[in-house]
C-alpha atoms as a PDB file:
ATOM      1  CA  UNK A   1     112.067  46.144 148.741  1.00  0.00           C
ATOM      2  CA  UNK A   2     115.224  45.737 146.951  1.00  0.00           C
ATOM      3  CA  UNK A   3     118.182  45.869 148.258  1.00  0.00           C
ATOM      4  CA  UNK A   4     120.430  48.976 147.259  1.00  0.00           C
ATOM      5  CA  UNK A   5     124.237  47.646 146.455  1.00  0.00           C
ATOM      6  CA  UNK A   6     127.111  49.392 146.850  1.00  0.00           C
ATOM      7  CA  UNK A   7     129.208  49.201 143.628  1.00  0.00           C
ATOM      8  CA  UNK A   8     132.257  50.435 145.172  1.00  0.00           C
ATOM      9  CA  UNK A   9     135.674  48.630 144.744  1.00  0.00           C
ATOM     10  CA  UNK A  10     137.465  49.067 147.867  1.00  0.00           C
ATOM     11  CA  UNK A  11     140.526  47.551 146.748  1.00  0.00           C
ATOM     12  CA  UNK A  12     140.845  49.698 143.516  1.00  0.00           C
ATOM     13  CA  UNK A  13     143.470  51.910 143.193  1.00  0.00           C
ATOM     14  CA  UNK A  14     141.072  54.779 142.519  1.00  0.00           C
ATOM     15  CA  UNK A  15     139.388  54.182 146.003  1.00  0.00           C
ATOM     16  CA  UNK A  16     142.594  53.795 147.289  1.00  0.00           C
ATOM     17  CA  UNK A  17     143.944  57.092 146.101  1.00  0.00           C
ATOM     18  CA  UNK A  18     140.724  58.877 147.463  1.00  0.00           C
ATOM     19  CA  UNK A  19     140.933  57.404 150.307  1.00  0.00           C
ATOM     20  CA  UNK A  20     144.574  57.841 151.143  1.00  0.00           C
ATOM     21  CA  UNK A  21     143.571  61.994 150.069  1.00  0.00           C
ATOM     22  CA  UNK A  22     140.694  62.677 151.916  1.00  0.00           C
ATOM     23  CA  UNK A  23     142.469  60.855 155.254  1.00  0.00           C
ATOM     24  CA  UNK A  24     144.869  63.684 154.177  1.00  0.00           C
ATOM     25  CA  UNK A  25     142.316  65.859 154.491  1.00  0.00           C
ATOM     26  CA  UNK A  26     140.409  65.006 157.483  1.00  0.00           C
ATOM     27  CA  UNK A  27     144.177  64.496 159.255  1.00  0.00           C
ATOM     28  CA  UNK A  28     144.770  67.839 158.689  1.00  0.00           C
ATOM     29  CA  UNK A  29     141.674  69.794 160.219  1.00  0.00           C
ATOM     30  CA  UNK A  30     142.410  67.655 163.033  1.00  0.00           C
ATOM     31  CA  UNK A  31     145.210  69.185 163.340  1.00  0.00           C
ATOM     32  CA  UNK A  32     143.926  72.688 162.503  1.00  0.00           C
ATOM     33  CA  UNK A  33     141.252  72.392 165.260  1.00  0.00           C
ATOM     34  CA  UNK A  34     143.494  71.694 167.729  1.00  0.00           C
ATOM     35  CA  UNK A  35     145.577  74.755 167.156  1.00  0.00           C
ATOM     36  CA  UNK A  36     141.995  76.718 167.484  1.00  0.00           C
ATOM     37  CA  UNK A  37     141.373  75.205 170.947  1.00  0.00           C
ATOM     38  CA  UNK A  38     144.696  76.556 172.170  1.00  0.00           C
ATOM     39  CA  UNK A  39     143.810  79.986 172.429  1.00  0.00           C
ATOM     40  CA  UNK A  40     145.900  83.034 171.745  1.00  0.00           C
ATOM     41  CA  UNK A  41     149.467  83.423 172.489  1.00  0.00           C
ATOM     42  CA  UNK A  42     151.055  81.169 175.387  1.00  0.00           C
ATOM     43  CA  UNK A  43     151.802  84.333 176.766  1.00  0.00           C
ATOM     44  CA  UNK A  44     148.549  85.367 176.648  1.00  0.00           C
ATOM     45  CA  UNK A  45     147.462  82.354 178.262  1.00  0.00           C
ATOM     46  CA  UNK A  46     150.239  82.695 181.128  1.00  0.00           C
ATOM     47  CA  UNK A  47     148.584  86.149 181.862  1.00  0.00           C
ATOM     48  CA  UNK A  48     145.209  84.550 181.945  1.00  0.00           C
ATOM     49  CA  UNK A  49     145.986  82.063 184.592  1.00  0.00           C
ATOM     50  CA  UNK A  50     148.056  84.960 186.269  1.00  0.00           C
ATOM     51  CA  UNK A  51     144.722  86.689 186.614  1.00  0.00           C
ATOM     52  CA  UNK A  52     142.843  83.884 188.235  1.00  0.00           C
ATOM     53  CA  UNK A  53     140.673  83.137 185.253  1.00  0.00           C
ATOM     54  CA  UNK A  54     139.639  80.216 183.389  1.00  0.00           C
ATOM     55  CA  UNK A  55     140.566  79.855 179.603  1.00  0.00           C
ATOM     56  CA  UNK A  56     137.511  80.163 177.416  1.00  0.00           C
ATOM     57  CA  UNK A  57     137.006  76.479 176.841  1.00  0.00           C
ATOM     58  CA  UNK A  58     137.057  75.489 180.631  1.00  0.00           C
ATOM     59  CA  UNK A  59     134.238  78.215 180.958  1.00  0.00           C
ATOM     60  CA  UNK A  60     132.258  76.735 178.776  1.00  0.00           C
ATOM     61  CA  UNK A  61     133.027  72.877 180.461  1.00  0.00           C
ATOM     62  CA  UNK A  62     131.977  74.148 183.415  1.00  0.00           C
ATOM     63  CA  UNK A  63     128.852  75.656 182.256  1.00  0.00           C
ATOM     64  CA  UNK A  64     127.543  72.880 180.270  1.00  0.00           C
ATOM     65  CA  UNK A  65     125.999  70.246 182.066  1.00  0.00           C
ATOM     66  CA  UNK A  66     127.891  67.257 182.949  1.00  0.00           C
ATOM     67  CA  UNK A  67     128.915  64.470 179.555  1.00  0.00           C
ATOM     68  CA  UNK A  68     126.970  66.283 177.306  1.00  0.00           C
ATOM     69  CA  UNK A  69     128.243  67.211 173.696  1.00  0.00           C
ATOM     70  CA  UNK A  70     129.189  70.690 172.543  1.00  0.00           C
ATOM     71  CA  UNK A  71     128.558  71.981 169.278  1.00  0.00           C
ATOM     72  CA  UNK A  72     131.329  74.474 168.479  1.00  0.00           C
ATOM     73  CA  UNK A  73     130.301  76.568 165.302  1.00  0.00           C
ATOM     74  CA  UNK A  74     132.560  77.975 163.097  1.00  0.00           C
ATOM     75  CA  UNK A  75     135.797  77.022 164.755  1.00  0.00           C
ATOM     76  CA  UNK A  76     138.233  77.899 162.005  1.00  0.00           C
ATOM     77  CA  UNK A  77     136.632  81.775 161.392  1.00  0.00           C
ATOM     78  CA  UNK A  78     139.276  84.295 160.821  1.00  0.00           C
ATOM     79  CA  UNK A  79     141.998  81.506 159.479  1.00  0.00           C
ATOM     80  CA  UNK A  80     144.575  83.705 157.798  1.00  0.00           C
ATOM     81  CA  UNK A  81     142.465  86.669 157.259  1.00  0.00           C
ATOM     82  CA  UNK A  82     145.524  88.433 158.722  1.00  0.00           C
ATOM     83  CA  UNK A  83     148.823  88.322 159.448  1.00  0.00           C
ATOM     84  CA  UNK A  84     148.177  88.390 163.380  1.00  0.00           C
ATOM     85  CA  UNK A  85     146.329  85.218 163.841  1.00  0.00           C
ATOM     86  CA  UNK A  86     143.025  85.143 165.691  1.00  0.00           C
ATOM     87  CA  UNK A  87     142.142  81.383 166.440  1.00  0.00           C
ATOM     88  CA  UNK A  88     137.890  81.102 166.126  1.00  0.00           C
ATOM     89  CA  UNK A  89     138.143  84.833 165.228  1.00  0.00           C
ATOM     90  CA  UNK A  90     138.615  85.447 169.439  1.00  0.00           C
ATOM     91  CA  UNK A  91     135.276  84.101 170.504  1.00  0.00           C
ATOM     92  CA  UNK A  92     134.151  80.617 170.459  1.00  0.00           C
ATOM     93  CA  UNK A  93     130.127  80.078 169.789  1.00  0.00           C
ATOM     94  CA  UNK A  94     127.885  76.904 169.926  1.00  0.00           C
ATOM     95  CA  UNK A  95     125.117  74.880 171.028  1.00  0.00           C
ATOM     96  CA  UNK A  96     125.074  72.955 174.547  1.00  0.00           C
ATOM     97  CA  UNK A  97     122.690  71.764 177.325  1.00  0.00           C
ATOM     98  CA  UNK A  98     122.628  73.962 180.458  1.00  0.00           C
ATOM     99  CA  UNK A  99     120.400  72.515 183.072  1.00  0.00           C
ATOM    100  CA  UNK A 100     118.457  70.276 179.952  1.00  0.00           C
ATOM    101  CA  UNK A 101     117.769  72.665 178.319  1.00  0.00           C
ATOM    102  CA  UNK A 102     119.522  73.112 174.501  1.00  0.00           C
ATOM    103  CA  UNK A 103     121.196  76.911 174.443  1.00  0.00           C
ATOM    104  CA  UNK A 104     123.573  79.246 171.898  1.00  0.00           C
ATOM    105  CA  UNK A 105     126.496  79.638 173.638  1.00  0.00           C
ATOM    106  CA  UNK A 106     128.876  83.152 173.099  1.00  0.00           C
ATOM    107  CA  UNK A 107     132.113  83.798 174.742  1.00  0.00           C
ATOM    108  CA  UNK A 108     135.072  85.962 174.339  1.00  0.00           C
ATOM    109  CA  UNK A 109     138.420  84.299 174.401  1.00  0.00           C
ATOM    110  CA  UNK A 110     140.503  86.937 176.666  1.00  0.00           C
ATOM    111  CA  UNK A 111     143.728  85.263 175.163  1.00  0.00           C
ATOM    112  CA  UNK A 112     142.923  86.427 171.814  1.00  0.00           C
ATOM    113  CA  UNK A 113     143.912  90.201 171.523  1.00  0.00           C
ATOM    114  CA  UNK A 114     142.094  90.764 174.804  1.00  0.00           C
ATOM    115  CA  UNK A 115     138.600  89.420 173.459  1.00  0.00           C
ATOM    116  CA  UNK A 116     138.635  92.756 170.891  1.00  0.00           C
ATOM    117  CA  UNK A 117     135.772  92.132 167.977  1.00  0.00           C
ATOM    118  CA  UNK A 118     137.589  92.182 164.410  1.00  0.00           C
ATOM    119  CA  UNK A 119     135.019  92.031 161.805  1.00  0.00           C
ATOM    120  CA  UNK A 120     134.791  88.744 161.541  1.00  0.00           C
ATOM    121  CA  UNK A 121     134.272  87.833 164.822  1.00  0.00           C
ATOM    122  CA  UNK A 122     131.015  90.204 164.533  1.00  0.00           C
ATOM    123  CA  UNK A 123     129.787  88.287 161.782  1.00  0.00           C
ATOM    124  CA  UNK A 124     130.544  84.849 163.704  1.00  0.00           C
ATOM    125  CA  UNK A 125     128.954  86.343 167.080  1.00  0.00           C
ATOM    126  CA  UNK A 126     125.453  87.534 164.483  1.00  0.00           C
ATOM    127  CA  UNK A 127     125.620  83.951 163.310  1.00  0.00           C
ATOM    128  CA  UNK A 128     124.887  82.301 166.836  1.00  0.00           C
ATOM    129  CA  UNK A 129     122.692  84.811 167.569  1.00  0.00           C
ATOM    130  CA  UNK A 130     120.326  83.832 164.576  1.00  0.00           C
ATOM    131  CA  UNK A 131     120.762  80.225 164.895  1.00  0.00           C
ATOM    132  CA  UNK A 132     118.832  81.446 168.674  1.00  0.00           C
ATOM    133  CA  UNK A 133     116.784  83.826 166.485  1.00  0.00           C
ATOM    134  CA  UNK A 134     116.101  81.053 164.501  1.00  0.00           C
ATOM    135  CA  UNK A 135     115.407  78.316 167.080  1.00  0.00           C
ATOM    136  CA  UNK A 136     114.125  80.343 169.693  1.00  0.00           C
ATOM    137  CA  UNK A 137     117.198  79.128 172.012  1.00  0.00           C
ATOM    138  CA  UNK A 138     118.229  80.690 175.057  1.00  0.00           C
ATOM    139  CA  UNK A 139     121.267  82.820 174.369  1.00  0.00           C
ATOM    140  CA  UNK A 140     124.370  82.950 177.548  1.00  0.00           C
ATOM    141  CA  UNK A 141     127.088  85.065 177.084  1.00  0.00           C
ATOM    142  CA  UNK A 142     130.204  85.063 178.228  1.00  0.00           C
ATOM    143  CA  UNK A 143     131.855  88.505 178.455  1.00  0.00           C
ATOM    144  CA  UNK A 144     135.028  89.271 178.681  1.00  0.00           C
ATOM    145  CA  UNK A 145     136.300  91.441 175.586  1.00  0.00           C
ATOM    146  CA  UNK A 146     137.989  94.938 175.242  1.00  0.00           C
ATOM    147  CA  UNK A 147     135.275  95.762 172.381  1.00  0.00           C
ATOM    148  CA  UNK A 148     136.413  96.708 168.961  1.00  0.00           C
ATOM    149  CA  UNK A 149     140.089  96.426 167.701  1.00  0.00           C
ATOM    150  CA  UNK A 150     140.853  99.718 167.355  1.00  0.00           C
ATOM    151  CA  UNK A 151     143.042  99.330 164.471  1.00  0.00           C
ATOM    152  CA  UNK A 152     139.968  97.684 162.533  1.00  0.00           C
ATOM    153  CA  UNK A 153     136.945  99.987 163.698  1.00  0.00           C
ATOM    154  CA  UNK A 154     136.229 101.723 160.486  1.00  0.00           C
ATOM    155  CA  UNK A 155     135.129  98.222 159.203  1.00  0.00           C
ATOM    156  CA  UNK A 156     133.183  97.477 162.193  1.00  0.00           C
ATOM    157  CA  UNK A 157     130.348  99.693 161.943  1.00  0.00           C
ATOM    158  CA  UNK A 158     129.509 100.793 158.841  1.00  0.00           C
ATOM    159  CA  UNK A 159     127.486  97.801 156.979  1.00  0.00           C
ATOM    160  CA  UNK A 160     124.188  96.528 158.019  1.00  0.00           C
ATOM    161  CA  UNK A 161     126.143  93.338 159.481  1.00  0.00           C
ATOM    162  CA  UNK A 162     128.667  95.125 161.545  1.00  0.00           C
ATOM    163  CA  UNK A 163     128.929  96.020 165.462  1.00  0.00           C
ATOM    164  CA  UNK A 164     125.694  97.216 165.575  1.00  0.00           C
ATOM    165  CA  UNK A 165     123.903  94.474 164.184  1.00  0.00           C
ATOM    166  CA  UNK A 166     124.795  92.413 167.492  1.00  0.00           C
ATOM    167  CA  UNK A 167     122.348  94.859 170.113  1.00  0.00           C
ATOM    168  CA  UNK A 168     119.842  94.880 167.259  1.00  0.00           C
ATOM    169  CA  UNK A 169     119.431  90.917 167.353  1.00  0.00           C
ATOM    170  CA  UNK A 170     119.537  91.010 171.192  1.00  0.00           C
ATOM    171  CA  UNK A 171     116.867  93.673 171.266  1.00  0.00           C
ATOM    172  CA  UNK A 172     114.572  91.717 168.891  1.00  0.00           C
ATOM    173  CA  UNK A 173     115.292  88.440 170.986  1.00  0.00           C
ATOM    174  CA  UNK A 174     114.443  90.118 173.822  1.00  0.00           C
ATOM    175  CA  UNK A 175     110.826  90.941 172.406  1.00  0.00           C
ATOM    176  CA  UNK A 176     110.553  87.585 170.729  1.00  0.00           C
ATOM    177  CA  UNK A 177     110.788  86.851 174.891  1.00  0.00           C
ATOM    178  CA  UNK A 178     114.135  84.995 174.140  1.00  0.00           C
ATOM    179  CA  UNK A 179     116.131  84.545 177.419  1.00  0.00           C
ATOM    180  CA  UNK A 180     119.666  86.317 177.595  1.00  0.00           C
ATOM    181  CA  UNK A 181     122.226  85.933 180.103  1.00  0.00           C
ATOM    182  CA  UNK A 182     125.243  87.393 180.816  1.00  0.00           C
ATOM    183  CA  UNK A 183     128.419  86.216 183.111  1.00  0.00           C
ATOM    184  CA  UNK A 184     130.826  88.934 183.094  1.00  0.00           C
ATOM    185  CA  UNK A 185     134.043  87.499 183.342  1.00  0.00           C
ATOM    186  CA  UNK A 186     136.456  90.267 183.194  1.00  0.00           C
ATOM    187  CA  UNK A 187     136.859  93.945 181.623  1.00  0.00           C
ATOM    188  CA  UNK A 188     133.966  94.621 179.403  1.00  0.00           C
ATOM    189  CA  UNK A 189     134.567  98.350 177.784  1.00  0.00           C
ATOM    190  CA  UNK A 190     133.266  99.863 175.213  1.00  0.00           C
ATOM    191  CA  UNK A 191     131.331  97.215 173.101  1.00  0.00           C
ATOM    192  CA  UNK A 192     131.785  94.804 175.246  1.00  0.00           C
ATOM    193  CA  UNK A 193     130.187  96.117 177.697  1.00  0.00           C
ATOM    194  CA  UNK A 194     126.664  96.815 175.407  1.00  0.00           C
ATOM    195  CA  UNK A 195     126.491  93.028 176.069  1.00  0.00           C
ATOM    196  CA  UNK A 196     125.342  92.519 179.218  1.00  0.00           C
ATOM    197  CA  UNK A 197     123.988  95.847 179.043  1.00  0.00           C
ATOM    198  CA  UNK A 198     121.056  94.842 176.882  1.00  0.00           C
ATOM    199  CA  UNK A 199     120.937  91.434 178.360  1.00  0.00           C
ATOM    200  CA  UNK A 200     117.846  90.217 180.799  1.00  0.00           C
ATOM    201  CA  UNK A 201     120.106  88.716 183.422  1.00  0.00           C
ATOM    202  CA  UNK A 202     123.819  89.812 184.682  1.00  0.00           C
ATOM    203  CA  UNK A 203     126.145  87.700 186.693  1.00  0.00           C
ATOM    204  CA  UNK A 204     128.970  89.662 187.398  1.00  0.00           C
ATOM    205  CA  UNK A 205     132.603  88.029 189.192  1.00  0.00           C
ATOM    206  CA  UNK A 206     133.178  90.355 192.312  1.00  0.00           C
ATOM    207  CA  UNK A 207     136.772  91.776 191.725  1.00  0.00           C
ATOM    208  CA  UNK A 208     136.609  90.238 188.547  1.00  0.00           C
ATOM    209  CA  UNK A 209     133.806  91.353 186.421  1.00  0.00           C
ATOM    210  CA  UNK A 210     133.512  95.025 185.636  1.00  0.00           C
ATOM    211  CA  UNK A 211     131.258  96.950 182.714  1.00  0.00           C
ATOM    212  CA  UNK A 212     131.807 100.261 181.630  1.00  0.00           C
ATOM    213  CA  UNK A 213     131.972 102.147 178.251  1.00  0.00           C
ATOM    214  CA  UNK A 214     135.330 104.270 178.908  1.00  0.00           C
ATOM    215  CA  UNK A 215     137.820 102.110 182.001  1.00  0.00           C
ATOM    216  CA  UNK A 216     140.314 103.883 184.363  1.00  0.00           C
ATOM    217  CA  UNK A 217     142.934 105.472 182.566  1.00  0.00           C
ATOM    218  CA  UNK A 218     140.088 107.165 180.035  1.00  0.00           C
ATOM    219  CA  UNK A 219     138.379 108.674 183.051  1.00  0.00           C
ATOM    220  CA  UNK A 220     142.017 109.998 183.997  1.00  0.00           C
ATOM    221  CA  UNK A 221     142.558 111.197 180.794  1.00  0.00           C
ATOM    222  CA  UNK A 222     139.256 113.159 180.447  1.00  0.00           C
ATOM    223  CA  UNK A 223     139.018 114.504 184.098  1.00  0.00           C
ATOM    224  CA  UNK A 224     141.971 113.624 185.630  1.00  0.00           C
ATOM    225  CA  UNK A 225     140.312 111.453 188.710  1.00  0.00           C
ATOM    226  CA  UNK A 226     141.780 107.997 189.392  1.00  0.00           C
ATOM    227  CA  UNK A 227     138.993 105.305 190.045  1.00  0.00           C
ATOM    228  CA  UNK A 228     139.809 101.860 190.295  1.00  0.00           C
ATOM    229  CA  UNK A 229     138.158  99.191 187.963  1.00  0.00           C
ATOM    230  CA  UNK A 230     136.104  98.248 190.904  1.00  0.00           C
ATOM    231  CA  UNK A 231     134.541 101.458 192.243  1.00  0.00           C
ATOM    232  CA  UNK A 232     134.573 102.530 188.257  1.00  0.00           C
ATOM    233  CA  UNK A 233     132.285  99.105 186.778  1.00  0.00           C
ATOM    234  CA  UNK A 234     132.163  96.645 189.139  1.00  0.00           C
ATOM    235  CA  UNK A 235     129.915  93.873 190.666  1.00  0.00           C
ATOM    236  CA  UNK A 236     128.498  95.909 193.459  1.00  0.00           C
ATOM    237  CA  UNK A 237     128.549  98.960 191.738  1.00  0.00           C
ATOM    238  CA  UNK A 238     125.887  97.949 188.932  1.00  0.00           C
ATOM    239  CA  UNK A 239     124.253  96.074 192.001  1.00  0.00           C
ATOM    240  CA  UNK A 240     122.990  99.409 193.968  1.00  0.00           C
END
């Protein structure tokens, strides 16, 4: 066989030029990356920690079993798509090994405008979930999201790739017999609480973790009863 030789002068000042650009390059989605993995607002973060809750990274160290590689997808979606940033378009998705076995990964970061959906973090949740379509990988979820952003829904749900088209994949994975699990993690309203909904298995943080379509204050607003979070969505509520 013969032997394939690289023609390449390393010590041209061509390669050295490319070189010297592409380090350029590389140096600076390093750096772009690691502004992603922050999270929203250090403010936002504060009030996470305030709360008792992980950030949306350590959730997902925690879940994945021990020295085993993530595979974060489409970390830099929603990169100055508007002039409120959105770092990973407020939910981080991937591929990891939970108990040996290879699943998709979904989960709201809380930090980032309260987990709300814009519409591209639709499209990046739709993308994980055909990548498990796909592979026929086990999908976990990681709820804890405010639904839509308000200010954005009329370009949520129109098209056939909007809001909707996330319990349309789950409902198809769960007759391809595609496992789906949900943690809920915090306040899931509205959308976010269609999740777990449609999901074959809840966990559910007592005093944490509540699911319901309209929270507190709309219940006050429409009836005029106060209900806590608790006795409105909560853990032992959905478990009678």
């Amino acid at each position: 066989m013969d032997i394939l030789r690289s023609h390449l002068k390393t010590g041209s000042p061509e390669f050295q030029r490319n070189r010297a650009h592409h380090e350029t390059l590389a140096s600076d989605l390093r750096r772009r990356l690691d502004e992603v993995r922050k999270g929203g607002s250090p403010q936002a973060v504060e009030l996470q920690r305030k709360r008792g809750k992980l950030l949306v990274r350590e959730r997902i160290e925690r879940l994945l079993d021990p020295d085993t590689p993530f595979l974060e997808l489409s970390a830099l979606a929603g990169a100055r798509l508007h002039e409120d940033e959105i770092p990973a378009a407020g939910i981080v998705t991937g591929i990891g090994s939970i108990s040996g076995k290879e699943c998709v990964i979904v989960a709201n970061d809380a930090t980032v405008k309260g987990g709300t959906y814009y519409p591209i973090t639709i499209r990046k949740h739709i993308r994980a979930q055909e990548i498990a379509l796909e592979n026929r990988l086990p999908a976990v979820y990681l709820v804890d999201s405010g639904g839509v952003f308000l200010p954005l829904q009329a370009e949520v749900f129109p098209d056939r790739e909007h809001f909707g088209r996330i319990f349309y994949n789950q409902a198809v994975m769960s007759a391809e017999g595609i496992p789906q699990v949900a943690a809920v993690l915090g306040m899931c309203t509205a959308g976010g609480a269609y999740v777990p909904a449609m999901s074959d298995e809840n966990v559910i943080v007592k005093g944490t973790g509540t699911i319901y379509l309209g929270g507190p204050p709309l219940v006050k607003a429409a009836t005029g009863e106060e209900v806590t979070p608790e006795d409105l969505g909560g853990a032992e509520v959905h478990s009678r």
